[in-house]
Every structure is written in C-alpha cells, then in structure tokens.
Protein backbone atom coordinates (compact mmCIF):
# COMPACT_ATOMS: atom_id res chain seq x y z
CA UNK A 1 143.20 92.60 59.34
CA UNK A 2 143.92 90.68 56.10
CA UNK A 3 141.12 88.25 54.87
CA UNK A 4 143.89 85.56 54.61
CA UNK A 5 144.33 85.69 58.13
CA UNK A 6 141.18 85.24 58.50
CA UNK A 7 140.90 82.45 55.85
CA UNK A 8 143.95 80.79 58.13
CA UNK A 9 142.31 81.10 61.45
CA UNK A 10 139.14 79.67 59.97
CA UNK A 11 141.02 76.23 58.54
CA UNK A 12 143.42 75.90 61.67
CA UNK A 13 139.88 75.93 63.72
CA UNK A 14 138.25 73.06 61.55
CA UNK A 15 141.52 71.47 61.62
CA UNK A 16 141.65 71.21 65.20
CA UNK A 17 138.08 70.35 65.49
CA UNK A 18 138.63 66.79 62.86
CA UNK A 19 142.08 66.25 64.71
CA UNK A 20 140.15 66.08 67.96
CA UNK A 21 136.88 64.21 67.02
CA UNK A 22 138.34 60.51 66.38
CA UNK A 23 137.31 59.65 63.23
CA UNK A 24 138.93 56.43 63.68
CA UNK A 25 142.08 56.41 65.77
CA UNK A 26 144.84 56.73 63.05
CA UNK A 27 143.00 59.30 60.75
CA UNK A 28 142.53 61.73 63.62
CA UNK A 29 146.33 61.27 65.49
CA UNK A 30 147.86 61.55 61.74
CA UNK A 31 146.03 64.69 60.96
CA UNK A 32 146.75 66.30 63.31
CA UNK A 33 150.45 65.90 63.73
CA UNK A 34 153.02 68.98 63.52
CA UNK A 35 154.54 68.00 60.16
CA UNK A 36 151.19 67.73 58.49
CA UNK A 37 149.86 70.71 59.76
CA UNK A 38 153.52 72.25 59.36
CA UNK A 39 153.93 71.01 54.99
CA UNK A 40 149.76 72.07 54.60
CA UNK A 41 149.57 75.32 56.57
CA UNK A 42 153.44 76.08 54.78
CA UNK A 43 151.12 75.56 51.27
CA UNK A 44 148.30 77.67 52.16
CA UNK A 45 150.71 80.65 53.19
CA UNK A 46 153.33 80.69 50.51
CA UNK A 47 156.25 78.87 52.28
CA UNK A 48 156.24 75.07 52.70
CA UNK A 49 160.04 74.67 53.47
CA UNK A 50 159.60 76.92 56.45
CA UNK A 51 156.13 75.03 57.55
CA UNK A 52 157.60 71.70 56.99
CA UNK A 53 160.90 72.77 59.49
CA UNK A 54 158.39 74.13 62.18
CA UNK A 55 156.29 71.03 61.52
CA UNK A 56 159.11 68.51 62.17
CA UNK A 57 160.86 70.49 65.39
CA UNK A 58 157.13 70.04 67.19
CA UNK A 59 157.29 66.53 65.61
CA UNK A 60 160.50 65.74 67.89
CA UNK A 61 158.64 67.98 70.82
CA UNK A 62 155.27 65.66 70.89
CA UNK A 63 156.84 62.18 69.61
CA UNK A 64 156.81 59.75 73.33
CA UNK A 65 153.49 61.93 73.65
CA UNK A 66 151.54 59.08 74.96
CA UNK A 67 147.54 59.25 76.43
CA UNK A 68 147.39 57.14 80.00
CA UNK A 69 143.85 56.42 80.99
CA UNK A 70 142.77 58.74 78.13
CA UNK A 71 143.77 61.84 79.63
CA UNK A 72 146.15 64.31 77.39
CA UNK A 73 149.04 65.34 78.68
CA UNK A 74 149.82 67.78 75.85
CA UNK A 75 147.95 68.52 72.36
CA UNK A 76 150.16 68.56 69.32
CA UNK A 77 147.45 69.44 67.01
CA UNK A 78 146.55 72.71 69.02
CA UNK A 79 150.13 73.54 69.62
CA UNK A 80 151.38 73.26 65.91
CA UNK A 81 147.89 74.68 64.61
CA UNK A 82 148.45 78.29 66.60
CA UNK A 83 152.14 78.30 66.70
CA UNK A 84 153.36 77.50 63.10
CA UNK A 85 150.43 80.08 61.19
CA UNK A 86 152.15 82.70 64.05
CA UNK A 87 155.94 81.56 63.16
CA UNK A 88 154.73 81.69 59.43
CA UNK A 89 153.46 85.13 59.83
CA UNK A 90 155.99 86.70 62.44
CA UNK A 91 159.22 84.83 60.96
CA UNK A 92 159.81 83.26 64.07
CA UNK A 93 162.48 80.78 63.34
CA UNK A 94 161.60 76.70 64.44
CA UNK A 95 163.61 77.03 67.80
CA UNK A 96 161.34 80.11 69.23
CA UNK A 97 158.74 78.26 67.34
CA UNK A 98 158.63 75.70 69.52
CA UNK A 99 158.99 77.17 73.00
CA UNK A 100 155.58 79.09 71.94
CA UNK A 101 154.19 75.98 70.99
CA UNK A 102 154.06 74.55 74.55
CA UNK A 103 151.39 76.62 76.33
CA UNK A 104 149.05 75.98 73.12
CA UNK A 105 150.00 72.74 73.52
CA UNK A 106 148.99 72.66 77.27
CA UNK A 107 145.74 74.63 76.31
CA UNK A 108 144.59 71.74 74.29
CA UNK A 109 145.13 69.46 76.71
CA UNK A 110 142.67 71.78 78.73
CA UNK A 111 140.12 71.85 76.28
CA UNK A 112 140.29 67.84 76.01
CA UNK A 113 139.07 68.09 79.48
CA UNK A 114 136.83 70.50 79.25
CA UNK A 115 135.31 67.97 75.91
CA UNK A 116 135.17 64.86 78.32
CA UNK A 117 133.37 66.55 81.47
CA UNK A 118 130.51 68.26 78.86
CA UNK A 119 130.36 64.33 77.12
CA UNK A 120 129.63 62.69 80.58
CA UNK A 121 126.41 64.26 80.17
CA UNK A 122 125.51 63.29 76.69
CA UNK A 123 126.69 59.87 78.21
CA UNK A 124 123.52 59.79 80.91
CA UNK A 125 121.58 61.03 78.47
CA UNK A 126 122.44 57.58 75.95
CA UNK A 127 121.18 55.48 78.84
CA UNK A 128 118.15 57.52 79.85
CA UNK A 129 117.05 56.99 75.84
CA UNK A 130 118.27 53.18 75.74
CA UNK A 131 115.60 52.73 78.57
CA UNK A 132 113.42 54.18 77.03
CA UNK A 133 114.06 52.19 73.10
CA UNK A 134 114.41 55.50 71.34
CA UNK A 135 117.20 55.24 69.22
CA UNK A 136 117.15 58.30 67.51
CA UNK A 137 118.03 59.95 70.87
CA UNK A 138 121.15 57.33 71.29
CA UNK A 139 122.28 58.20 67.84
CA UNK A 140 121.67 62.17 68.61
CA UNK A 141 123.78 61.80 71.64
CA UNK A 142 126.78 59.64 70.56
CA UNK A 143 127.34 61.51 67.47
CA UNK A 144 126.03 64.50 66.40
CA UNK A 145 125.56 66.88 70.35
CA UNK A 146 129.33 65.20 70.50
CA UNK A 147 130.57 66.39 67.36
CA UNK A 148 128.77 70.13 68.12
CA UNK A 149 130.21 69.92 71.54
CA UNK A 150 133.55 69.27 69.93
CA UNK A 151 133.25 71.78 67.70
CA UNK A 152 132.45 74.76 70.10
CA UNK A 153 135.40 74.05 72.10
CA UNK A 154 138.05 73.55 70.36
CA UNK A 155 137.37 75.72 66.90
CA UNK A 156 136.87 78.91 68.64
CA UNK A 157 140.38 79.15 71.20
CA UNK A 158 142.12 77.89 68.28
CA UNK A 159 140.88 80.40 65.83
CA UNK A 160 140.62 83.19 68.25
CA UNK A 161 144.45 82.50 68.97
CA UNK A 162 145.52 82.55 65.73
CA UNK A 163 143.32 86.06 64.78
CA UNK A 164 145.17 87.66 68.15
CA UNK A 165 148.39 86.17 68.84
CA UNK A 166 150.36 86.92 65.89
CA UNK A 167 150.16 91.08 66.93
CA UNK A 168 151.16 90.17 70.38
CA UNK A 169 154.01 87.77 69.28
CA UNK A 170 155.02 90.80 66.94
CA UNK A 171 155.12 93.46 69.52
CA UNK A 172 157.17 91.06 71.87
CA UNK A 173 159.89 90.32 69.00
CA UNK A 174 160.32 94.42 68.63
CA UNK A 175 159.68 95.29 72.35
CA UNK A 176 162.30 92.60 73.57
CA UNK A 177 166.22 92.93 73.24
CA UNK A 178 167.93 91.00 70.89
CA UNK A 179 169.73 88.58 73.65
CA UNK A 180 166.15 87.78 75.19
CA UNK A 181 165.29 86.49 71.60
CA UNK A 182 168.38 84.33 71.93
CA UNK A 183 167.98 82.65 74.76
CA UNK A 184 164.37 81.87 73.86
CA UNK A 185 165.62 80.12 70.22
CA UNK A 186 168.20 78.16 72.56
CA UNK A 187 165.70 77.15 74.62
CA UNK A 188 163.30 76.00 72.04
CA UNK A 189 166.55 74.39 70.21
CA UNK A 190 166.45 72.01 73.75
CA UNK A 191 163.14 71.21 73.90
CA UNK A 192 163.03 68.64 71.06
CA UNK A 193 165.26 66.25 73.02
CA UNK A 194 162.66 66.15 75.63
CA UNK A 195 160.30 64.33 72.61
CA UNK A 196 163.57 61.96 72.45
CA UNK A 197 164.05 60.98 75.76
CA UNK A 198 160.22 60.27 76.16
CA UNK A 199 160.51 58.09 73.17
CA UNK A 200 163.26 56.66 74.72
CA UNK A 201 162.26 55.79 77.87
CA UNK A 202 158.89 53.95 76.23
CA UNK A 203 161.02 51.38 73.83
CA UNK A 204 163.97 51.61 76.29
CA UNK A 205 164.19 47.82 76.46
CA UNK A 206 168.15 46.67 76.30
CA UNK A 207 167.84 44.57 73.34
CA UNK A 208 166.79 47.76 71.47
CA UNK A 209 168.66 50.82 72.69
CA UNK A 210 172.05 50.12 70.36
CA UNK A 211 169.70 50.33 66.87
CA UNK A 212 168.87 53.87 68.48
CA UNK A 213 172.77 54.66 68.97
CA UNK A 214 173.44 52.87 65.48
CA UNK A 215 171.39 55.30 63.68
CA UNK A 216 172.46 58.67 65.18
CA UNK A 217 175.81 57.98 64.89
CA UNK A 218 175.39 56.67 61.00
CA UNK A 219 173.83 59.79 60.33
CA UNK A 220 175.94 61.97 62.53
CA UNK A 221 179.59 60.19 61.07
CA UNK A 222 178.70 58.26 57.98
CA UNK A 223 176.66 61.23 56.35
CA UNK A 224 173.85 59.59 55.51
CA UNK A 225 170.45 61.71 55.53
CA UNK A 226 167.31 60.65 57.62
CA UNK A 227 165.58 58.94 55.08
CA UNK A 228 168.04 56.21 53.86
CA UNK A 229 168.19 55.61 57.94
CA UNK A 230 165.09 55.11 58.21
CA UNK A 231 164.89 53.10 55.28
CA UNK A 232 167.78 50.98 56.63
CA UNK A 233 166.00 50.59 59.87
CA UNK A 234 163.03 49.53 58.77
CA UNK A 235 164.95 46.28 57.00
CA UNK A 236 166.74 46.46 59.87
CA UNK A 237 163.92 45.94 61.77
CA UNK A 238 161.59 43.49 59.71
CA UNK A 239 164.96 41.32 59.92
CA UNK A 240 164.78 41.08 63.24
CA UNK A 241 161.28 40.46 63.70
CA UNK A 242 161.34 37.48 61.82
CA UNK A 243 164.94 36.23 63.16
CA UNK A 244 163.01 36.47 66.42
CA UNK A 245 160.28 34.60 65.60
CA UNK A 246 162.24 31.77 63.51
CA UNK A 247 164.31 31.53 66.85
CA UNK A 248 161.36 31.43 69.37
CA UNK A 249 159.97 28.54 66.89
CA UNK A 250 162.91 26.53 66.71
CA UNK A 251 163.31 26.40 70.68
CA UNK A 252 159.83 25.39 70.83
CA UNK A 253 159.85 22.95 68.43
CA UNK A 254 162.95 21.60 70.28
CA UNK A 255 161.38 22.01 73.11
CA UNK A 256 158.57 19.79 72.03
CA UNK A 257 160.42 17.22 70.61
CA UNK A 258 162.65 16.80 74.13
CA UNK A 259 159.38 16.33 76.20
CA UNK A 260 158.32 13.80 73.54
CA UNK A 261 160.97 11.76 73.76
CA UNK A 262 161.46 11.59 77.41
C-alpha cells in the first residue's frame, strides 16, 4: 500500500471528524461540503479539475439536505470524503461517483446516531457535576469526552473506508461487464436531480418558482455560464428584497394614515 494512501485516509478521517464536531454552525456545514472536499482532496492527489467535478455532482446530490429535529438524514461530508479519494484513485467518472457516494452517505448518518446516543451520557454526567459545583467536570464533559467521542467514531470508518474500498471498487470495475458500468454512470447521472427537487420543494413558494425556470433556461438557451447566473440572481434577488420591503412599508404607512383620518 502506498504511503499517500495512507497520508489520504489519514486527512479524509480528521476531515470528517472537524466537519462533524460544530465548531460553530457555518464553519463545520461549509467544510465539509462535496465541492470543498472535492477542489482540496483534487489538490492533495494531483487532479483538482477532476475533484472539483466529483465535488459539485455530490453538491447537487446533498443540496435540499435539510436536519429535522437534529437527526441526519444523509452525511455529505462522509459521502464525498470516501467516495471522491476512491473516484480519484479508481478513475471513476462523477456519475458512478455519485451512486457510490450514497451508502457512505447513509453510513454517516449512522454514525451521527451512534455520536448522539454515546453524548446522552456525557449529558447526565454535566448535571451530576453541576450539582455538585465542579466545573472542571462540566467543562470535561461538554467539550473535550465530546470531541474524543467524536473523534473515535467518525475518523476510524472513514479512514478505514478509504484504506479498503478503493481495491474493492477496482476489482468490481474489472470483474463487471462494460454495460453494468453503464447503467451505474446513468444512474448516478439521475441522482443529482433528486438534490434539485428537494431544493425545490423547500423554497417552492409561487412567487419564487419562475426565477428558478428563468435561470435554467438563460443558461440552457442564452449560453450564459453558472456564474454570471448566479451573479444575475443575486441582483436579482437583493432587488426584490428591497422592492418587497419598500412595498410592505408603503401599504402600512397608508394603512396608518387611513385609520388616522377616519
């Protein structure tokens, strides 16, 4: 085995550990998304075009990804942290990419479990030292058993996956026929739309949905790349905010001014 493997599976499992130990809300969820992981992990191995693509198809997999109740659904950090070193190592291309992203994705969501059942009992622990006034046990409990506890369970599957799956990945890419392969990249190519339609369904309000038409069909017809969209949407956007708000002002204010003068 090739110390840079190694070296790989070693990062991806500290990556997965910060990703999942909520340093603050947005440093942890932006860490760990797929196109991070996919543009760093692309660095460290020699091909950050290839990491980036990977890194933006999960993108579109995990993007209506939401956490009800605080439970995880899915992990994106696990899923593009095993999947795109294996697709960087096996030449997987981003469609096959991303259909063996989903059971790492679903393992992560196991693991997340696994995390809050094992911090329930650092939890009774915090009260049994609050009780008592020692407050070296509350701070022992709350941050540093939580952040070992985090650390045992989600560095080791995710290294361990990434120092064993890439030989099994190979042997399935050689032992498979080449029509297998295919309908497995078509099947992956499908799977991003599911990220869409989640997104979708969250800011589905009525007043909204036509931007969402607007800007595929701009970039579909008009030939415009992503980024000048986006760019456009976002003025697009702050527009309307503040149309929104000058409106909802001006009918209160005339509002107002009816009530006074009856």
């Amino acid at each position: 085995m090739e110390a840079s493997t190694i070296l790989i599976a070693i990062v991806c499992g500290f990556w997965q550990v910060i990703s999942t130990t909520d340093f603050g809300y947005t440093f942890s969820d932006t860490v760990g998304q797929p196109v991070i992981v996919g543009g760093v992990i692309g660095l460290l191995m020699g091909d950050v075009t290839t990491g980036l693509v990977l890194g933006g198809s999960l993108e579109l997999l995990y993007l209506g990804i939401i956490y009800p109740g605080g439970t995880v659904p899915a992990c994106a950090s696990s899923a593009a942290l095993v999947s795109i070193p294996i697709a960087l190592a096996t030449g997987l291309d981003a469609n096959a990419a991303t259909v063996l992203a989903v059971p790492f994705g679903l393992l992560g969501s196991m693991l997340w479990t696994v995390k809050g059942a094992v911090n329930n009992v650092w939890t009774v622990r915090v009260n049994a030292c609050l009780e008592k006034n020692d407050f070296k046990g509350v701070k022992l409990n709350t941050t540093i058993l939580p952040l070992l506890t985090s650390a045992v369970i989600f560095f080791f599957p995710v290294f361990l996956a990434n120092i064993l799956a890439p030989a099994a990945v190979t042997a399935f890419i050689e032992s498979v026929p080449d029509w297998t392969m295919h309908g497995i990249e078509v099947a992956g190519s499908l799977l991003p739309a599911i990220g869409f339609a989640i997104a979708v369904s969250l800011i589905g309000r009525k007043e909204i949905i036509p931007f969402f038409f607007i800007g595929y069909f701009i970039v579909q017809y008009a030939g415009f790349g992503t980024v000048a969209v986006a760019i456009f949407g976002a003025c697009v956007a702050v527009l309307y905010y503040f149309l929104g708000s000058s409106t909802a002002s001006s009918l209160k204010s005339s509002s107002a001014s009816m009530t006074g003068d009856e």
